[in-house]
C-alpha atoms as a PDB file:
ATOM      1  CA  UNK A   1      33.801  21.260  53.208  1.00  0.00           C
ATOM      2  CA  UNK A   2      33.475  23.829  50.585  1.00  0.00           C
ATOM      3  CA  UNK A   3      35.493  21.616  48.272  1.00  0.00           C
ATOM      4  CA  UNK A   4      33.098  19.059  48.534  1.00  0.00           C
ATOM      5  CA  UNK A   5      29.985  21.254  47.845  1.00  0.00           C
ATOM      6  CA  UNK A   6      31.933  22.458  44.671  1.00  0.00           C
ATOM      7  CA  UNK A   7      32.563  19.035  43.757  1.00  0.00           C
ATOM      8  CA  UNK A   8      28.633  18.260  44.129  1.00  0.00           C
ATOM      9  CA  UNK A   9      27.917  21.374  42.082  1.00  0.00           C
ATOM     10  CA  UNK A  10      30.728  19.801  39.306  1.00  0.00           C
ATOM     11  CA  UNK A  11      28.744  16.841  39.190  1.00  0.00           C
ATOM     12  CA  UNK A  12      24.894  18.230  39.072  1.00  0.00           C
ATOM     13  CA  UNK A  13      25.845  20.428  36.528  1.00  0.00           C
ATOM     14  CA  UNK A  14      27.715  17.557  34.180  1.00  0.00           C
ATOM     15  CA  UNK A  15      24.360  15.433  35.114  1.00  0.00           C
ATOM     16  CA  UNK A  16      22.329  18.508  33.608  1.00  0.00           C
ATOM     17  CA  UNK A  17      24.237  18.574  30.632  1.00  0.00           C
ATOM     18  CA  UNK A  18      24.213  15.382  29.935  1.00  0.00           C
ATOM     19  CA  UNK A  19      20.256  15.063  30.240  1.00  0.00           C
ATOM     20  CA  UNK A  20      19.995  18.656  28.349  1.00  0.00           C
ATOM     21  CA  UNK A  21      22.440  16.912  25.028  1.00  0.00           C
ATOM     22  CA  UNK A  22      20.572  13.330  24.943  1.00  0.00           C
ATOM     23  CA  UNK A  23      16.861  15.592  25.072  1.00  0.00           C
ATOM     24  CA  UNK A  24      18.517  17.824  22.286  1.00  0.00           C
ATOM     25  CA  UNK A  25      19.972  14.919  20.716  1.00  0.00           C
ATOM     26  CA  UNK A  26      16.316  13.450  20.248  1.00  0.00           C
ATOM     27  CA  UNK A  27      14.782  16.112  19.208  1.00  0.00           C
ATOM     28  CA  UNK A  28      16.859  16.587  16.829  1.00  0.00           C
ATOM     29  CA  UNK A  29      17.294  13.389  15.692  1.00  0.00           C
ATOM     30  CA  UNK A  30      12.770  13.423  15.385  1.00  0.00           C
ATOM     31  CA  UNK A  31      13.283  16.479  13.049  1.00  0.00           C
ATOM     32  CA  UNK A  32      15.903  14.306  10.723  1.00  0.00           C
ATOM     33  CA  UNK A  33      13.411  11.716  10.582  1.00  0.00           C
ATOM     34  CA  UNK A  34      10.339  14.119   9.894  1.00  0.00           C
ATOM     35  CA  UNK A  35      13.050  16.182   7.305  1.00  0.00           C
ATOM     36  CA  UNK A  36      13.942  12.589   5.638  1.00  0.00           C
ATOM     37  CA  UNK A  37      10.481  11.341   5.145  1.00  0.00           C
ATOM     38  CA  UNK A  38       9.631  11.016   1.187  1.00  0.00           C
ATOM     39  CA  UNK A  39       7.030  13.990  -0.100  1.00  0.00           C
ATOM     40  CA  UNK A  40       5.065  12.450  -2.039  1.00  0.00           C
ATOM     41  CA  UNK A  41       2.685  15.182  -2.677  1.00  0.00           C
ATOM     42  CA  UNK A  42       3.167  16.139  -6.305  1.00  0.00           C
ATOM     43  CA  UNK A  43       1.749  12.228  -6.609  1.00  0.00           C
ATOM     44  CA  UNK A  44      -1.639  13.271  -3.981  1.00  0.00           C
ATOM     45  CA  UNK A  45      -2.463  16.279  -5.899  1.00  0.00           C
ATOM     46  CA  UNK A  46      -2.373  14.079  -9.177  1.00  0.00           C
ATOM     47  CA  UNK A  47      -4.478  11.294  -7.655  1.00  0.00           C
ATOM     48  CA  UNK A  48      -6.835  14.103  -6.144  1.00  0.00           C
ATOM     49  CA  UNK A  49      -7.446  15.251  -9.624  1.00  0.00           C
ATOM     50  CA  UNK A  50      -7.757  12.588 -11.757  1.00  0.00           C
ATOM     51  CA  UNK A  51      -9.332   9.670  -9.592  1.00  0.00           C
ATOM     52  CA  UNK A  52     -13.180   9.616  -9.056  1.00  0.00           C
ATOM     53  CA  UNK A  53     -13.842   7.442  -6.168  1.00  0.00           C
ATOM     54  CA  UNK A  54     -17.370   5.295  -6.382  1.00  0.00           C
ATOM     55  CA  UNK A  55     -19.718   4.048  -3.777  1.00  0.00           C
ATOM     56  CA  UNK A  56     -18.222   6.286  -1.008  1.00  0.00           C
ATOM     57  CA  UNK A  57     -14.093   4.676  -2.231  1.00  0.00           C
ATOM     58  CA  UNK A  58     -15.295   1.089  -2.731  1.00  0.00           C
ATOM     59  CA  UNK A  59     -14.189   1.573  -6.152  1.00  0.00           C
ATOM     60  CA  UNK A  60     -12.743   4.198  -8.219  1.00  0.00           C
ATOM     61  CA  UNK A  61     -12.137   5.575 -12.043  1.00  0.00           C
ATOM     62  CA  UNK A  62      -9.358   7.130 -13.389  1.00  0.00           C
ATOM     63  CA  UNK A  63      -8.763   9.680 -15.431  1.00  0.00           C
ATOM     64  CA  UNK A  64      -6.075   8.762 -17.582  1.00  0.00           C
ATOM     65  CA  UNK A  65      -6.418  11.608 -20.201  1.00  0.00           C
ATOM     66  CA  UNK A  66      -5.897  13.839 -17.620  1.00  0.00           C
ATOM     67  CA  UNK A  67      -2.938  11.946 -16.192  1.00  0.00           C
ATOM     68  CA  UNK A  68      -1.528  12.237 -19.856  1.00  0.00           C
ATOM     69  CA  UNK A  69      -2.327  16.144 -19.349  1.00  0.00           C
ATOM     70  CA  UNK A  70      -0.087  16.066 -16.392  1.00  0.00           C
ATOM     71  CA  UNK A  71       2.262  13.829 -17.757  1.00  0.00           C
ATOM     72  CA  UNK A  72       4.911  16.191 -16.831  1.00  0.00           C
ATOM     73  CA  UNK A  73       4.256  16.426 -13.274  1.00  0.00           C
ATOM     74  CA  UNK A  74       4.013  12.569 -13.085  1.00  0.00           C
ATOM     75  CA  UNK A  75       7.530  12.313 -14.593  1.00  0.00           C
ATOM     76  CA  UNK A  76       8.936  14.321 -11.766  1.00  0.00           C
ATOM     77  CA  UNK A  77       7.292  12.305  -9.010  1.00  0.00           C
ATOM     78  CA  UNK A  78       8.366   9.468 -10.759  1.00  0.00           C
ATOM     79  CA  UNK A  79      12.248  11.149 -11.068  1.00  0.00           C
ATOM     80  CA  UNK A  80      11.869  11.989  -7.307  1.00  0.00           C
ATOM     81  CA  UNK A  81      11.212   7.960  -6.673  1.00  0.00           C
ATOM     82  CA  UNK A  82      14.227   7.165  -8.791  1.00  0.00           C
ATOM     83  CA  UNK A  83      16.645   9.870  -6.871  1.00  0.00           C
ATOM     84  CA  UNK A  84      16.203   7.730  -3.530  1.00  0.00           C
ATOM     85  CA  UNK A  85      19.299   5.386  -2.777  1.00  0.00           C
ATOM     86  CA  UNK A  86      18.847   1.974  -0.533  1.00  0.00           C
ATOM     87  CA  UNK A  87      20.766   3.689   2.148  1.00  0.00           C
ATOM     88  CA  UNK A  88      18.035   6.529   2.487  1.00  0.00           C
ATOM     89  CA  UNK A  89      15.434   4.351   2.088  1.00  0.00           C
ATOM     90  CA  UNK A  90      17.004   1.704   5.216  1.00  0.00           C
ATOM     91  CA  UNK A  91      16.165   5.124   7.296  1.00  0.00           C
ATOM     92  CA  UNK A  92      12.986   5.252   6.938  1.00  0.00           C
ATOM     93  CA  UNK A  93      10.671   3.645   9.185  1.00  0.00           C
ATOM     94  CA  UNK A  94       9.143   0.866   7.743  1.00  0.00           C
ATOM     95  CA  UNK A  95       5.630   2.388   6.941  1.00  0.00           C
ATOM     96  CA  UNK A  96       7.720   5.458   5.170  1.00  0.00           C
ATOM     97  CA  UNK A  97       9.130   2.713   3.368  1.00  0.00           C
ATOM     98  CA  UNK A  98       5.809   0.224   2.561  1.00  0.00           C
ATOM     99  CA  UNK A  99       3.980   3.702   1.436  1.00  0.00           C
ATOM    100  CA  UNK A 100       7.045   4.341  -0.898  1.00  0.00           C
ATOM    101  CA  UNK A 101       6.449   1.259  -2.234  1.00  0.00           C
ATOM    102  CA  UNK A 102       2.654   1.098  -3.168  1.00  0.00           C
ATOM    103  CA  UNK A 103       2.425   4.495  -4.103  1.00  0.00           C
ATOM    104  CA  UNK A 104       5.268   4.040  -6.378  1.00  0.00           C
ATOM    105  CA  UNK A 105       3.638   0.639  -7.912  1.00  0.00           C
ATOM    106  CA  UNK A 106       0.457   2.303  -8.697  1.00  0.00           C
ATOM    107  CA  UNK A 107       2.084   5.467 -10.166  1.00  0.00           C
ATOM    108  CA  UNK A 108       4.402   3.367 -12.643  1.00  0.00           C
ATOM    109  CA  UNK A 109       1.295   1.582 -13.076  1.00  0.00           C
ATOM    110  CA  UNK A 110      -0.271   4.643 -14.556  1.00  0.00           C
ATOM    111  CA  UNK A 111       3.181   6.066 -16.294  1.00  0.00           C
ATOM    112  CA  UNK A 112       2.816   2.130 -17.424  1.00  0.00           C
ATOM    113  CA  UNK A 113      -0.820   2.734 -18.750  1.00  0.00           C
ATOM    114  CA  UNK A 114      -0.167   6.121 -20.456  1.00  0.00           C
ATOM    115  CA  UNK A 115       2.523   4.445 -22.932  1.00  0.00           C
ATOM    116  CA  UNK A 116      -0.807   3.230 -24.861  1.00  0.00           C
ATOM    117  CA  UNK A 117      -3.544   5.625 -24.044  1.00  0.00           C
ATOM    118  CA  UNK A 118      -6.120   5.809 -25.057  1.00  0.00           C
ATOM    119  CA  UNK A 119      -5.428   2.668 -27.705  1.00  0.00           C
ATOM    120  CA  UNK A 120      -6.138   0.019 -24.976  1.00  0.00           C
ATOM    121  CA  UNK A 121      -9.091  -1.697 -23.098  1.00  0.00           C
ATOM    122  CA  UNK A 122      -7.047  -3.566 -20.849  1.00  0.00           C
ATOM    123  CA  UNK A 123      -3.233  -3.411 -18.621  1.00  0.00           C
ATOM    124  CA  UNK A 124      -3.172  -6.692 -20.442  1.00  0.00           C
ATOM    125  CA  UNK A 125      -2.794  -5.466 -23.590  1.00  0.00           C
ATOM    126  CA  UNK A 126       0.399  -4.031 -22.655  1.00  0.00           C
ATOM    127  CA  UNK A 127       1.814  -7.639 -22.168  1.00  0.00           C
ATOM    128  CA  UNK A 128       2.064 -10.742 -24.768  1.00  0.00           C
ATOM    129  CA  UNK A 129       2.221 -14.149 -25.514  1.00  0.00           C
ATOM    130  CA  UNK A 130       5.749 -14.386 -23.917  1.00  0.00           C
ATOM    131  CA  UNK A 131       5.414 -11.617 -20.926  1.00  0.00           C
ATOM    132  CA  UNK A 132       3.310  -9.800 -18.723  1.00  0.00           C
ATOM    133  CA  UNK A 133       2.550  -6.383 -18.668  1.00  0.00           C
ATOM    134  CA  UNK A 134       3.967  -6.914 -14.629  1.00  0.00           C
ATOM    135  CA  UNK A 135       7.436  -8.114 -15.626  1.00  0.00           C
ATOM    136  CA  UNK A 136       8.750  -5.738 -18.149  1.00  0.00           C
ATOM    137  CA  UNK A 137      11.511  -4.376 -16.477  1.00  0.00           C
ATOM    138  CA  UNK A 138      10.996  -0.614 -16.995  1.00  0.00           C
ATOM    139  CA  UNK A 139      11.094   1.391 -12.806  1.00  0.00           C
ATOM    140  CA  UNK A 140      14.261   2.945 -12.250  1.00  0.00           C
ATOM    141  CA  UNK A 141      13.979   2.208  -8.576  1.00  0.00           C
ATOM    142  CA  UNK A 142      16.510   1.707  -5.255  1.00  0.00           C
ATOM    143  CA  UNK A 143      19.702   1.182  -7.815  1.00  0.00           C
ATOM    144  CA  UNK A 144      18.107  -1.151 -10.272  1.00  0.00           C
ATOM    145  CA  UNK A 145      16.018  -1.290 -13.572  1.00  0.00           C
ATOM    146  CA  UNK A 146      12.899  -3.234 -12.026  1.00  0.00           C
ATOM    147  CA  UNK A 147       9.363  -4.549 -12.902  1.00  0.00           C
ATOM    148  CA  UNK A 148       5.683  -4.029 -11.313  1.00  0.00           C
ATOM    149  CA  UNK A 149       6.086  -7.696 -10.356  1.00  0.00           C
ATOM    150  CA  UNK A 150       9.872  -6.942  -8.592  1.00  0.00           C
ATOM    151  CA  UNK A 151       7.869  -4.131  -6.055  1.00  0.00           C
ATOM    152  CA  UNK A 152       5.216  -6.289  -5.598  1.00  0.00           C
ATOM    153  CA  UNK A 153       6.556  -9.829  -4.897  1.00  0.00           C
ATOM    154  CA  UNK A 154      10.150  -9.194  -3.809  1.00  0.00           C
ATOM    155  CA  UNK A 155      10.440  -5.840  -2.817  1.00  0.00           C
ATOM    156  CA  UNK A 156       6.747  -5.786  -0.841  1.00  0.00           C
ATOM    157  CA  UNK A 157       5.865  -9.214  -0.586  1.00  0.00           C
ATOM    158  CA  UNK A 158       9.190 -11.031  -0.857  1.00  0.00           C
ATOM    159  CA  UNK A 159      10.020  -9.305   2.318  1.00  0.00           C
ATOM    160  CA  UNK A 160       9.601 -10.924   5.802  1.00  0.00           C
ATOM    161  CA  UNK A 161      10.010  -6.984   6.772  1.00  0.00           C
ATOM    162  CA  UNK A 162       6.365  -6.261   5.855  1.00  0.00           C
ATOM    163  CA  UNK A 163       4.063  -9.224   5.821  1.00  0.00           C
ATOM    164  CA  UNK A 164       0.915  -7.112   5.750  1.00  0.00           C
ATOM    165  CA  UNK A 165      -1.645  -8.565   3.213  1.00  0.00           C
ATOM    166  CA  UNK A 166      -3.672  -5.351   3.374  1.00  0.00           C
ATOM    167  CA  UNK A 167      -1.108  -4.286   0.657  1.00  0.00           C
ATOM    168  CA  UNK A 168      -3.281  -6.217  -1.492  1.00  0.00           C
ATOM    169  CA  UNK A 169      -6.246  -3.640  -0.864  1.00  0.00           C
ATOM    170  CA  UNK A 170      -3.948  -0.723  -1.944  1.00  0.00           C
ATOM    171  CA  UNK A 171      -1.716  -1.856  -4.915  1.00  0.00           C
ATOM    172  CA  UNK A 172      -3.711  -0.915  -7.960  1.00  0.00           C
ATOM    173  CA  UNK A 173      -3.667  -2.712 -11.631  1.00  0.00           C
ATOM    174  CA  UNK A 174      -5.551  -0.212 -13.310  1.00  0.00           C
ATOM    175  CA  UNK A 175      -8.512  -3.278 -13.378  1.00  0.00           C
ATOM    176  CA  UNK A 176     -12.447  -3.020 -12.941  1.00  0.00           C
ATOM    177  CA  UNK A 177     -11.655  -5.942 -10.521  1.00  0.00           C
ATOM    178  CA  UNK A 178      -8.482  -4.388  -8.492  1.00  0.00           C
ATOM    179  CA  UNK A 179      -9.001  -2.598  -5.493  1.00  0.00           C
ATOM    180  CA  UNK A 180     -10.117   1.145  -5.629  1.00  0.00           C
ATOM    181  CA  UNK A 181      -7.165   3.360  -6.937  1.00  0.00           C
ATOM    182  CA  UNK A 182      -7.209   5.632  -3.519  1.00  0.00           C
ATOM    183  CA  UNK A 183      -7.855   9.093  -4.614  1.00  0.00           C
ATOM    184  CA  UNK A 184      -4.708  10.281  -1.919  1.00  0.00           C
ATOM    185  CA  UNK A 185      -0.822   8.898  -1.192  1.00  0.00           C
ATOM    186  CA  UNK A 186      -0.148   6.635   1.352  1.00  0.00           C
ATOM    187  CA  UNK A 187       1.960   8.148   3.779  1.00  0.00           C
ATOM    188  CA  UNK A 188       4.067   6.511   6.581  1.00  0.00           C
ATOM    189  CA  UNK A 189       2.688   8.778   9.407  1.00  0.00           C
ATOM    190  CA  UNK A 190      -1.396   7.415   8.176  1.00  0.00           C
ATOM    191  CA  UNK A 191      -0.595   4.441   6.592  1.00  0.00           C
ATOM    192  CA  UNK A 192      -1.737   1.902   9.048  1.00  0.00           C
ATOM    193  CA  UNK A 193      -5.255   3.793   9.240  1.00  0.00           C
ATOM    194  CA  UNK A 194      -5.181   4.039   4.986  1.00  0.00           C
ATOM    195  CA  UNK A 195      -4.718   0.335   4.824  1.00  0.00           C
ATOM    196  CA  UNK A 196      -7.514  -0.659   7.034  1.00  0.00           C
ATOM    197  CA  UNK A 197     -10.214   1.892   5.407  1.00  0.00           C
ATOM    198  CA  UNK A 198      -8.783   0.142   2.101  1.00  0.00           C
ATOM    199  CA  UNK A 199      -9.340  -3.355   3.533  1.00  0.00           C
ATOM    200  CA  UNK A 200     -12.725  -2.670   4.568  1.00  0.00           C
ATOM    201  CA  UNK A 201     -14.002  -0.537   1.489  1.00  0.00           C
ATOM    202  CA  UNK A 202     -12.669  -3.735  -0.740  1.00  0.00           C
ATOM    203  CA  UNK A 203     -15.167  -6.303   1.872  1.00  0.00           C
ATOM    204  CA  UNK A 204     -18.336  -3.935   2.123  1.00  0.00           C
ATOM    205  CA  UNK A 205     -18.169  -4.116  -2.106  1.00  0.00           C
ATOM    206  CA  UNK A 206     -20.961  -6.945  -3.187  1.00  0.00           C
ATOM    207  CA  UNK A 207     -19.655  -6.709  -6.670  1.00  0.00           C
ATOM    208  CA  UNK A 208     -16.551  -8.143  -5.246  1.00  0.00           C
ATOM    209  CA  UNK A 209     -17.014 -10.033  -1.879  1.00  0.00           C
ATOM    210  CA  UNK A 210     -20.507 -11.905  -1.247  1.00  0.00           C
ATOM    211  CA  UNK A 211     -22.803 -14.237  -0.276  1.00  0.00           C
ATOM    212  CA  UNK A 212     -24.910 -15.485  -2.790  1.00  0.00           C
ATOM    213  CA  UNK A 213     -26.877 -19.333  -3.032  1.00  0.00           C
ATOM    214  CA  UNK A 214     -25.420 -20.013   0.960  1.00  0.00           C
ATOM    215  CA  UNK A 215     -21.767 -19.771  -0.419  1.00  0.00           C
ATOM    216  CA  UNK A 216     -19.141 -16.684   0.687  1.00  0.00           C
ATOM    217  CA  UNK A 217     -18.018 -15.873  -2.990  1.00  0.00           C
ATOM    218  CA  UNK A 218     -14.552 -13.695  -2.928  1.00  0.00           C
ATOM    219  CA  UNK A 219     -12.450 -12.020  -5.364  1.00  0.00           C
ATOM    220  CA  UNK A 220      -9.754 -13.919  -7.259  1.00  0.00           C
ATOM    221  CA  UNK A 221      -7.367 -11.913  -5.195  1.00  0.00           C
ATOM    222  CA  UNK A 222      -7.975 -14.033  -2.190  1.00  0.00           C
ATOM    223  CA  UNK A 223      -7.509 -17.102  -4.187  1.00  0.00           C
ATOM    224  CA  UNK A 224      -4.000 -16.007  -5.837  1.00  0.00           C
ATOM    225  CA  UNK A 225      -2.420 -14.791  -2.327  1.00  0.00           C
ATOM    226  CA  UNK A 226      -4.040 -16.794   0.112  1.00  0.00           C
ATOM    227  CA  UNK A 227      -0.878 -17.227   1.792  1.00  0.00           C
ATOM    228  CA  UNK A 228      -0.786 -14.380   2.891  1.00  0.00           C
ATOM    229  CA  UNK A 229      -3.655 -14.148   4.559  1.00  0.00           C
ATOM    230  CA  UNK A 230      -3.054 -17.100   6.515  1.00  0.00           C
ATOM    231  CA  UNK A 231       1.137 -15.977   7.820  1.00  0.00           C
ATOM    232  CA  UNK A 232      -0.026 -14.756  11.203  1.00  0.00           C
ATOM    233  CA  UNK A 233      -0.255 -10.962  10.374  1.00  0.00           C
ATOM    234  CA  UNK A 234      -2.519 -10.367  13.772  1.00  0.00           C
ATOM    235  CA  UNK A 235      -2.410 -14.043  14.790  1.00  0.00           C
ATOM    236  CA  UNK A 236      -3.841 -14.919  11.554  1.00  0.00           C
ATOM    237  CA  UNK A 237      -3.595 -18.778  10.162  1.00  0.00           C
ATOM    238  CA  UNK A 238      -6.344 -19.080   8.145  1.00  0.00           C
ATOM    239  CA  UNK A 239      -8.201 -16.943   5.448  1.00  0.00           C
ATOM    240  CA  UNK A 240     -11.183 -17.869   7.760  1.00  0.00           C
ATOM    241  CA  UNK A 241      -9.995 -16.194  10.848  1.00  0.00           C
ATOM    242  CA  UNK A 242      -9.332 -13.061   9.107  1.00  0.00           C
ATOM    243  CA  UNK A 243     -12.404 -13.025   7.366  1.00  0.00           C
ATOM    244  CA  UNK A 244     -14.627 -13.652  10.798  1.00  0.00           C
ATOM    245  CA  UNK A 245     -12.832 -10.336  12.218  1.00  0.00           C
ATOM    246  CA  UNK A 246     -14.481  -8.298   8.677  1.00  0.00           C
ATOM    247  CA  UNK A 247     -17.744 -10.476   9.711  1.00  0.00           C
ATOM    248  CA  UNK A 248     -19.684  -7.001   9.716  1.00  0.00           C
ATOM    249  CA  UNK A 249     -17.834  -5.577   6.335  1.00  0.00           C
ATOM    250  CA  UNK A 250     -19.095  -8.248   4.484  1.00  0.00           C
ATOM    251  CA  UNK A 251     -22.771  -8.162   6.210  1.00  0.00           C
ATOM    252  CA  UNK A 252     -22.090 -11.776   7.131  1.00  0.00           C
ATOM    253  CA  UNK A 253     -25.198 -13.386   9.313  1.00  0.00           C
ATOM    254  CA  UNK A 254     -24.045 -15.291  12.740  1.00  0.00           C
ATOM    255  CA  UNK A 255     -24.714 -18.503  11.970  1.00  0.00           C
ATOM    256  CA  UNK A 256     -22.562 -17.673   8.959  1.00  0.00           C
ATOM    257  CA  UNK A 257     -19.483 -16.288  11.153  1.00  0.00           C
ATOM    258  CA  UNK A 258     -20.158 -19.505  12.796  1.00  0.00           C
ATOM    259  CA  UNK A 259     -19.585 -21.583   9.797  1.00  0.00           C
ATOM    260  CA  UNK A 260     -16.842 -19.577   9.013  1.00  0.00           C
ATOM    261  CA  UNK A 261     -15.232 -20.354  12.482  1.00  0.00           C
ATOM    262  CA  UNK A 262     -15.892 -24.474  11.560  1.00  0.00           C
ATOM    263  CA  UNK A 263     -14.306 -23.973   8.432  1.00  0.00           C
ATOM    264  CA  UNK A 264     -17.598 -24.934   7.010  1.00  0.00           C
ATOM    265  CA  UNK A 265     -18.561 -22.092   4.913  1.00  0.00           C
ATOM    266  CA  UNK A 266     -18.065 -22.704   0.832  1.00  0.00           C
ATOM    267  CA  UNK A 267     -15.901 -20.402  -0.589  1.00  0.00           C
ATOM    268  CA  UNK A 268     -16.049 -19.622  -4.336  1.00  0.00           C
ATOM    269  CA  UNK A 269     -14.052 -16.809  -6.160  1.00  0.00           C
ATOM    270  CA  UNK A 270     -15.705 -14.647  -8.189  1.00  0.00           C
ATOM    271  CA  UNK A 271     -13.989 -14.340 -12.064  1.00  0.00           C
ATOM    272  CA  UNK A 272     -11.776 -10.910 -12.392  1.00  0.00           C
ATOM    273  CA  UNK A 273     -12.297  -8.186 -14.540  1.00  0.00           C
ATOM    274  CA  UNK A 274      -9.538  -6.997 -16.040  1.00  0.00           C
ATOM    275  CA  UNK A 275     -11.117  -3.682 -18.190  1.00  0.00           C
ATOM    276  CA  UNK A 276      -9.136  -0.826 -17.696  1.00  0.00           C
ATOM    277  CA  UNK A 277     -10.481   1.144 -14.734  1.00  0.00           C
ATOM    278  CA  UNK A 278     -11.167   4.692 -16.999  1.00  0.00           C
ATOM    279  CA  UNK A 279     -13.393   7.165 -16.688  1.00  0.00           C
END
């Protein structure tokens, strides 16, 4: 009899154990993840600085000249971005990773912008005849020498990993007619709620989204990715249906959600400005 209590004993005790090393296992394995996530606040304290948001974030300005002040401390943000490897970056969860990504399109972006300040009006003038500013191939990023366009429509959007057209409200082209430059980083842990205050600010903007002569006129950007709007990111197939759900962002009247729903509403774009976003 005793032999059989110390045999139960054996046995609870191996059962604590094992309970006690997977609990210990995941917390530990939580603190590797928090330990691995990417800092990315030498880039916040740069956009807290030097980016005025407008209309309570609808838009923004930049202060490039004090960017170039700092270039410095941009150039080690940017040398942190370059240190990561694609095995590091498969860890991450895939917000970490999708705030990576944006926050290290718009800082290039700016890096890209300070290679002619202050002799430019425009990103554009950074380009020519035969390429885009987008696809000079300048990032040291994830093991290759890659363009704006590469993070944007293969890394970002060339990815069935993401599919969230929201990035559209957060990449930044250093345009009047972009989406506000956030004045903070995305991080992974607040990204989801930074996307959707993004999304919104960009709608509730009537220099960029509104109704005007009965039509729904919309920024170029919904004419250039459409496609993505209509994927099925939250069930979406149609630029309408996402559009309805921002009904009250873009102070749109019921009978105009309605024609909206019939697919009946006109939709114009409106033309994009492409000035430099400066202060």
């Amino acid at each position: 009899m005793l032999g059989v209590e110390v045999n139960v004993m054996n046995k609870l005790r191996l059962l604590v154990f094992t309970l006690l090393s997977f609990t210990f296992a995941g917390l530990f394995s939580v603190q590797v993840s928090a330990a691995n996530a990417f800092d990315h606040s030498q880039w916040g304290t740069l956009l807290k600085e030097h980016v005025l948001p407008l209309n309570g974030g609808q838009a923004s300005q930049v202060d490039y000249q004090g960017f170039a002040d700092d270039k410095a401390q941009l150039d080690r943000y940017l040398a942190d971005l370059s240190q990561v490897d694609n095995a590091d970056f498969d860890n991450w969860s895939k917000d970490e990773q999708l705030a990576f990504l944006i926050n290290a399109y718009n800082a290039w972006t700016v890096d890209l912008i300070l290679t002619k300040w202050p002799d430019l009006d425009s990103i554009k003038d950074l380009g020519s005849f035969f390429r885009s500013p987008w696809s000079q191939s300048f990032i040291p990023l994830l093991g290759e020498t890659r363009s704006l366009d590469d993070i944007e429509h293969t890394l970002i959007r060339g990815s069935d990993h993401y599919q969230d057209p929201r990035i559209h409200f957060a990449v930044n082209c250093a345009s009047i007619g972009c989406p506000s430059l956030r004045n903070e980083a995305y991080t992974g842990k607040r990204l989801d709620t930074q996307l959707d205050e993004q999304t919104r600010l960009f709608l509730q903007d009537r220099s960029r989204n509104r109704i005007d002569g009965g039509k729904l006129w919309l920024s170029s950007i919904f004419k250039w990715y459409r496609e993505d709007f209509e994927k099925g990111w939250q069930g979406y197939s149609s630029l309408e249906q996402f559009l309805v759900d921002h009904a009250m962002d873009l102070s749109l009247t019921s009978e105009e959600i309605q024609k909206l729903k019939d697919k009946d509403m006109t939709i114009r774009f409106l033309d994009y400005d492409w000035a430099l976003n400066k202060i």
